[in-house]
PDB file of N, CA and C in Angstrom:
ATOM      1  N   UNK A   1       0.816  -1.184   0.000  1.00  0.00           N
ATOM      2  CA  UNK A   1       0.000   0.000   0.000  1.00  0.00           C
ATOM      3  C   UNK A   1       0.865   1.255   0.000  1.00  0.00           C
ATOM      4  N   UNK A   2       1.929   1.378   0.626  1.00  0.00           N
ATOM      5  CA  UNK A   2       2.936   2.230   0.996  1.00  0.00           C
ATOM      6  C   UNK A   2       3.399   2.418  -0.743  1.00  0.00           C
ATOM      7  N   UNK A   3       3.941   1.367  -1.465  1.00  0.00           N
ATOM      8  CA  UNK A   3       4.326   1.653  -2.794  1.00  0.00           C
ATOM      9  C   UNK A   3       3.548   2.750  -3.069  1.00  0.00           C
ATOM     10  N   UNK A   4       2.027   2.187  -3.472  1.00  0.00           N
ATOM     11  CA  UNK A   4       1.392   2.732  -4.121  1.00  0.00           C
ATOM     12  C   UNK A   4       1.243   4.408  -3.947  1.00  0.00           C
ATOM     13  N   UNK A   5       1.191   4.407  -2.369  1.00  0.00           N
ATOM     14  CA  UNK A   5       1.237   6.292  -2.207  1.00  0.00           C
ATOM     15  C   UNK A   5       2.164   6.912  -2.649  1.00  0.00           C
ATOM     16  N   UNK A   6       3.553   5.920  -2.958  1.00  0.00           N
ATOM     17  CA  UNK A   6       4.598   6.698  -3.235  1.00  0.00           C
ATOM     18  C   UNK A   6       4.473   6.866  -4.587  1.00  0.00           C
ATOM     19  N   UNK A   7       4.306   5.967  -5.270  1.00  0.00           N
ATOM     20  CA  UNK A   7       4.195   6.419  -7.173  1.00  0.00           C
ATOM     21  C   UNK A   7       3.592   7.410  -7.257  1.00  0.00           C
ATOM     22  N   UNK A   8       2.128   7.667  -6.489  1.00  0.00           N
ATOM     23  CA  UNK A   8       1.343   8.563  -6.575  1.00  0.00           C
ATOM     24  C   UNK A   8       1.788   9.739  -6.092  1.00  0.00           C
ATOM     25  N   UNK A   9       2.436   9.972  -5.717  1.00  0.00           N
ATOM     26  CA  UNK A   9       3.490  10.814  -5.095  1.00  0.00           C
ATOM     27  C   UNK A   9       4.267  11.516  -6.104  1.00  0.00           C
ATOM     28  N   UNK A  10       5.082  10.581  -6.181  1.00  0.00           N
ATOM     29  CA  UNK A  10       5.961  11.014  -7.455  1.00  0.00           C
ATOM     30  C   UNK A  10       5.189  11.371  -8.805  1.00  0.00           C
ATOM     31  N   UNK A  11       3.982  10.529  -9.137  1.00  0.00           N
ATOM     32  CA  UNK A  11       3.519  10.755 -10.407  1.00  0.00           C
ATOM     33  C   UNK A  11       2.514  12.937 -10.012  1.00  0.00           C
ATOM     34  N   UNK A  12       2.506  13.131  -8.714  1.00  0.00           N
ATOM     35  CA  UNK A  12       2.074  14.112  -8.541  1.00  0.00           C
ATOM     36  C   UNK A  12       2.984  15.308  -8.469  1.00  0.00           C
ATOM     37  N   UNK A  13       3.856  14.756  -7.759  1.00  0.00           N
ATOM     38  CA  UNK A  13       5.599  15.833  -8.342  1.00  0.00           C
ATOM     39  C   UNK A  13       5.820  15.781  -9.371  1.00  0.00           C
ATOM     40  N   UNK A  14       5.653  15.140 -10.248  1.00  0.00           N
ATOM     41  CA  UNK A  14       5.893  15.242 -11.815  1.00  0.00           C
ATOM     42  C   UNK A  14       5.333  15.624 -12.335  1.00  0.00           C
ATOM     43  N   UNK A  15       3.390  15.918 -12.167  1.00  0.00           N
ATOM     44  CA  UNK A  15       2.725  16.732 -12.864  1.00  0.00           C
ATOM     45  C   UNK A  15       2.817  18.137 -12.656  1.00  0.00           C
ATOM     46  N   UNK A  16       3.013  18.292 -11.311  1.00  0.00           N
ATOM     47  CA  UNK A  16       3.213  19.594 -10.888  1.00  0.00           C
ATOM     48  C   UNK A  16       4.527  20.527 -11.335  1.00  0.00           C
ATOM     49  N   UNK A  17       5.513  19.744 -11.484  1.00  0.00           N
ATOM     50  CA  UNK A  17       6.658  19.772 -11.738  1.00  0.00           C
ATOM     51  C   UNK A  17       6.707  20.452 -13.417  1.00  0.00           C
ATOM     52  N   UNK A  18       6.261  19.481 -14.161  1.00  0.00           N
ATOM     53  CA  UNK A  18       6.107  19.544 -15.573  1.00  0.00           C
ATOM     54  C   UNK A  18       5.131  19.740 -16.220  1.00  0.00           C
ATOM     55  N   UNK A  19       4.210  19.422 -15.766  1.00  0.00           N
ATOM     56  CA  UNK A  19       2.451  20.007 -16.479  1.00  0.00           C
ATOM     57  C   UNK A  19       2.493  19.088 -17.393  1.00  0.00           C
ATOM     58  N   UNK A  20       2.358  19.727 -18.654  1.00  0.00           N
ATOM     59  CA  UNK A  20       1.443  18.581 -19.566  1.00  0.00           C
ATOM     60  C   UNK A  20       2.711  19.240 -20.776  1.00  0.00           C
ATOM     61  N   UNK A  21       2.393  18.195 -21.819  1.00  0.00           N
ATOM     62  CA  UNK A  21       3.520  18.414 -22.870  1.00  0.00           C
ATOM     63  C   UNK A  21       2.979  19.816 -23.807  1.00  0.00           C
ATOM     64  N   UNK A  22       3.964  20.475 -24.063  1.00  0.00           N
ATOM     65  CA  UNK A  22       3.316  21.350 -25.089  1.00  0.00           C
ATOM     66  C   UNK A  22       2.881  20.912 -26.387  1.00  0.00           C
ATOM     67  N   UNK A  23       2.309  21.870 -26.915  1.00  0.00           N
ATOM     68  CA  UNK A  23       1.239  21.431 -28.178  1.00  0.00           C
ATOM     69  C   UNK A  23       2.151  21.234 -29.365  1.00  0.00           C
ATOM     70  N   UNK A  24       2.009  20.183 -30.249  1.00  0.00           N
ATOM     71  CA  UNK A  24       2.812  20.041 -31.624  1.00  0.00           C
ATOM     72  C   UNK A  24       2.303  21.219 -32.435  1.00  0.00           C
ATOM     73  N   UNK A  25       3.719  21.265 -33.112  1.00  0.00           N
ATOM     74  CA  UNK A  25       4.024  22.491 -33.834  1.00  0.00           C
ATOM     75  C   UNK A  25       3.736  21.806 -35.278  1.00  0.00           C
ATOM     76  N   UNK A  26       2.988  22.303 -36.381  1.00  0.00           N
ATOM     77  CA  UNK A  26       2.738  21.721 -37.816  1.00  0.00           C
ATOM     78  C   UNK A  26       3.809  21.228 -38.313  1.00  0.00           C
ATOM     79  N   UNK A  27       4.382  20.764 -39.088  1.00  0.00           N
ATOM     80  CA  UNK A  27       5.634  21.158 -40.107  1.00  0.00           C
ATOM     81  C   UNK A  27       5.698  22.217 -40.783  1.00  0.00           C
ATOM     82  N   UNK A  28       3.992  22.529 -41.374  1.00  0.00           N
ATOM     83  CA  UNK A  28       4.071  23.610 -42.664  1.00  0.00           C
ATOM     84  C   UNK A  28       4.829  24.761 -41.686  1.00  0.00           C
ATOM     85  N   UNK A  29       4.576  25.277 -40.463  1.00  0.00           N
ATOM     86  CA  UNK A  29       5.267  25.886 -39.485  1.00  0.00           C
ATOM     87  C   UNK A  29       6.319  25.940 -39.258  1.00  0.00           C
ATOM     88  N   UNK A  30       7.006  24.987 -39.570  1.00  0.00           N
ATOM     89  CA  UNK A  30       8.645  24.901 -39.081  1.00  0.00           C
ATOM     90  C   UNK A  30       9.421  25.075 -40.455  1.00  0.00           C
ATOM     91  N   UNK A  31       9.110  25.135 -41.564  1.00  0.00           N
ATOM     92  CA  UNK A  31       9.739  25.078 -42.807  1.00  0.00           C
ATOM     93  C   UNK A  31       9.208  26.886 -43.175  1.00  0.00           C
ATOM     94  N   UNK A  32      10.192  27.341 -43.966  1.00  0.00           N
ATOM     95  CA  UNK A  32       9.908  28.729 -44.534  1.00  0.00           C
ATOM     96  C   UNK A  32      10.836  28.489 -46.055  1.00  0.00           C
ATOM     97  N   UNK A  33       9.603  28.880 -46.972  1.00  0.00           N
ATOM     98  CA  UNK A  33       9.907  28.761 -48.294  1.00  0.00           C
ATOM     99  C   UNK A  33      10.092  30.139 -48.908  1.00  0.00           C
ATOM    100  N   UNK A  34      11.277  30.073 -49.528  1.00  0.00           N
ATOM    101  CA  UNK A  34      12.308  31.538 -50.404  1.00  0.00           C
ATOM    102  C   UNK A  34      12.514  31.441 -51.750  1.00  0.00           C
ATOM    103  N   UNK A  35      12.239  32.045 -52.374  1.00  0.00           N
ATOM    104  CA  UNK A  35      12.814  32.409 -53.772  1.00  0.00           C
ATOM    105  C   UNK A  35      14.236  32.292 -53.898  1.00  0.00           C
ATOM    106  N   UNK A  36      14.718  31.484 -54.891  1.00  0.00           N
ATOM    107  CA  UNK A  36      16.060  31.585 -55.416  1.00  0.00           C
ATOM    108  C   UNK A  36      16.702  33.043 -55.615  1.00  0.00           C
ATOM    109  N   UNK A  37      17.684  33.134 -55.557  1.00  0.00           N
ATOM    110  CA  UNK A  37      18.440  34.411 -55.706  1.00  0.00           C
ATOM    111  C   UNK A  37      18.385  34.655 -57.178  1.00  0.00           C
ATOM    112  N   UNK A  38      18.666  35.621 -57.979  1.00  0.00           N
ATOM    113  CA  UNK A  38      18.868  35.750 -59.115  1.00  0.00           C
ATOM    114  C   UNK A  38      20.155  35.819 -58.996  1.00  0.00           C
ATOM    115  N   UNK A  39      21.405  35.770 -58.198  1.00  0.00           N
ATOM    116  CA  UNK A  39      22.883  35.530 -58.197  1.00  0.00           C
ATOM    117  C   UNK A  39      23.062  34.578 -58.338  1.00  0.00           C
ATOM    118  N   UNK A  40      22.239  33.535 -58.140  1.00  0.00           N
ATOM    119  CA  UNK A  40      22.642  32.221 -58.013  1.00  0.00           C
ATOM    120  C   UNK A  40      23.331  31.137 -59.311  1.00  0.00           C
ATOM    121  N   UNK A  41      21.898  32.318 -60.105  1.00  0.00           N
ATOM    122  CA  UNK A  41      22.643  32.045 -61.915  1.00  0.00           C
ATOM    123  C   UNK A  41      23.868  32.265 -62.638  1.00  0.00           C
ATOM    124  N   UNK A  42      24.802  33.628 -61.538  1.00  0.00           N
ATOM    125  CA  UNK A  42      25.716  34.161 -61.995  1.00  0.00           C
ATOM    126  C   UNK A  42      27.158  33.309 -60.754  1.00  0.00           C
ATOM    127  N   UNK A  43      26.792  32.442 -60.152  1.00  0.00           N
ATOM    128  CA  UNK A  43      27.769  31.849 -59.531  1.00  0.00           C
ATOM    129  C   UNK A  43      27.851  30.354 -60.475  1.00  0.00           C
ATOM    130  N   UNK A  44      26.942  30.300 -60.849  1.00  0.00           N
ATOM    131  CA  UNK A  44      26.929  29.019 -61.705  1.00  0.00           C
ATOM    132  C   UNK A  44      28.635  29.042 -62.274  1.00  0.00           C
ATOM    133  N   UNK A  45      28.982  27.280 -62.485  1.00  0.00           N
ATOM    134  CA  UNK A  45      30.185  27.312 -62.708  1.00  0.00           C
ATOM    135  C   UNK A  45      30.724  27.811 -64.446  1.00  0.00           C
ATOM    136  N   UNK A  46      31.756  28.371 -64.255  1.00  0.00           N
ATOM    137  CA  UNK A  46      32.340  29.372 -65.594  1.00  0.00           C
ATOM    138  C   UNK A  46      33.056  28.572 -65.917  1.00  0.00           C
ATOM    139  N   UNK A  47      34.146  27.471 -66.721  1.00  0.00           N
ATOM    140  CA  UNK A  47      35.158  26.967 -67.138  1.00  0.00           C
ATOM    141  C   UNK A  47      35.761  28.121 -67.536  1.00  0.00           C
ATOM    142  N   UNK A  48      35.976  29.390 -68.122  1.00  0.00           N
ATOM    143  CA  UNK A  48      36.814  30.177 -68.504  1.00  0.00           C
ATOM    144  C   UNK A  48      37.477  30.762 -67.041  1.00  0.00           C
ATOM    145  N   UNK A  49      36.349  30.915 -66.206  1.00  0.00           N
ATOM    146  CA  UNK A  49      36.931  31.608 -65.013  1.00  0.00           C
ATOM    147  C   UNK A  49      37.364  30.766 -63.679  1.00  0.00           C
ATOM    148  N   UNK A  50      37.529  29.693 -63.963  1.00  0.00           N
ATOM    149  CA  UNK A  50      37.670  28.565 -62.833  1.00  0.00           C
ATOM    150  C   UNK A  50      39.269  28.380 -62.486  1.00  0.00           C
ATOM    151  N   UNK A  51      40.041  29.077 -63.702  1.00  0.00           N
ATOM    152  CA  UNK A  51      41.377  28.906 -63.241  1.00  0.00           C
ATOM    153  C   UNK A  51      42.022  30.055 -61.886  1.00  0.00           C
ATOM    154  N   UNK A  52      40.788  31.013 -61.601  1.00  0.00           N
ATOM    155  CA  UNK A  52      40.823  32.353 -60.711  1.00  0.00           C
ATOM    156  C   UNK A  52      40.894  30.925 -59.133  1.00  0.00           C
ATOM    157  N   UNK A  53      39.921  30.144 -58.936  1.00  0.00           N
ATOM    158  CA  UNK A  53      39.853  29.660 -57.953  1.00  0.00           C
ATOM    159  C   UNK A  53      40.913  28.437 -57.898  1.00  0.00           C
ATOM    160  N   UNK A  54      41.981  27.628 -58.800  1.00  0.00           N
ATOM    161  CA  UNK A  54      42.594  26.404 -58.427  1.00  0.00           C
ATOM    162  C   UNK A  54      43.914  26.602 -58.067  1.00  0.00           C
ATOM    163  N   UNK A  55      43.976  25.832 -56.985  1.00  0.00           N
ATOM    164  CA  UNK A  55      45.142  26.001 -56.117  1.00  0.00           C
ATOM    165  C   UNK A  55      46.045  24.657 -55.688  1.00  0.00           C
ATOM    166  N   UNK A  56      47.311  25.022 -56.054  1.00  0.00           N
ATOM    167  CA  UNK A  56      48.052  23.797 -56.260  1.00  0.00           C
ATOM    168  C   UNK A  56      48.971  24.384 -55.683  1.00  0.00           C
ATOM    169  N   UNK A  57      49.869  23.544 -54.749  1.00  0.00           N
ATOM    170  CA  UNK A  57      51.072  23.609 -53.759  1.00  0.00           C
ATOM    171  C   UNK A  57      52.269  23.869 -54.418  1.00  0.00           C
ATOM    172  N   UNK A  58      52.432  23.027 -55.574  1.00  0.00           N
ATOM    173  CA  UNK A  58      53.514  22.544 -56.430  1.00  0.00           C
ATOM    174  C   UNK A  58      53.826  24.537 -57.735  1.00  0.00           C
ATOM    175  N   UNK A  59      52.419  24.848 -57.953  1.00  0.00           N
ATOM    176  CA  UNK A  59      52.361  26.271 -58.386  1.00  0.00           C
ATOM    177  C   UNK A  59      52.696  27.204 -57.548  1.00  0.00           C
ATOM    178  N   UNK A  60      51.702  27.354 -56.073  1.00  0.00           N
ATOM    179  CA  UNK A  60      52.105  28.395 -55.403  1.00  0.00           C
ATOM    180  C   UNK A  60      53.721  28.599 -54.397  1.00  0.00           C
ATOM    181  N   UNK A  61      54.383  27.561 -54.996  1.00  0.00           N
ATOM    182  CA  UNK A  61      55.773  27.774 -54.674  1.00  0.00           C
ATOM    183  C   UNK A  61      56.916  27.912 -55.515  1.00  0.00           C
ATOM    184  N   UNK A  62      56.184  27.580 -57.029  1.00  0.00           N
ATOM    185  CA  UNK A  62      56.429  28.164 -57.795  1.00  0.00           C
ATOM    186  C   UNK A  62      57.838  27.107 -58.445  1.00  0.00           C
ATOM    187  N   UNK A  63      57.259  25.823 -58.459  1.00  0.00           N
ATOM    188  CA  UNK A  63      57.922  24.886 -58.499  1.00  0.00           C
ATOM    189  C   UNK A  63      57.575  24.337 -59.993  1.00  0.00           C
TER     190      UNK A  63
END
């Protein structure tokens, strides 16, 4: 009998403690939808201009 007051116990510190779960949040809620950049077209990859970004150890020492 003693158990039992005690769960009840505890299960009453725990409500008091914590209350009740909060309410689910939608998904459509948690997601936010954006328009593409119009830069995005102009980062697109260049083969003429790609030699600006490659980097080699054996070059930059000039070996």
């Amino acid at each position: 009998m003693s158990e039992e007051s005690m769960s009840d116990a505890a299960a009453a510190a725990r409500h008091a403690r914590y209350g009740r779960l909060p309410e689910r949040i939608r998904f459509e809620d948690m997601t936010v939808e954006t328009e593409a950049a119009p830069s995005a077209v102009k980062s697109a990859y260049d083969p003429e201009g790609s030699w600006k970004y490659y980097s080699c150890l054996v070059l930059d020492l000039g070996l």
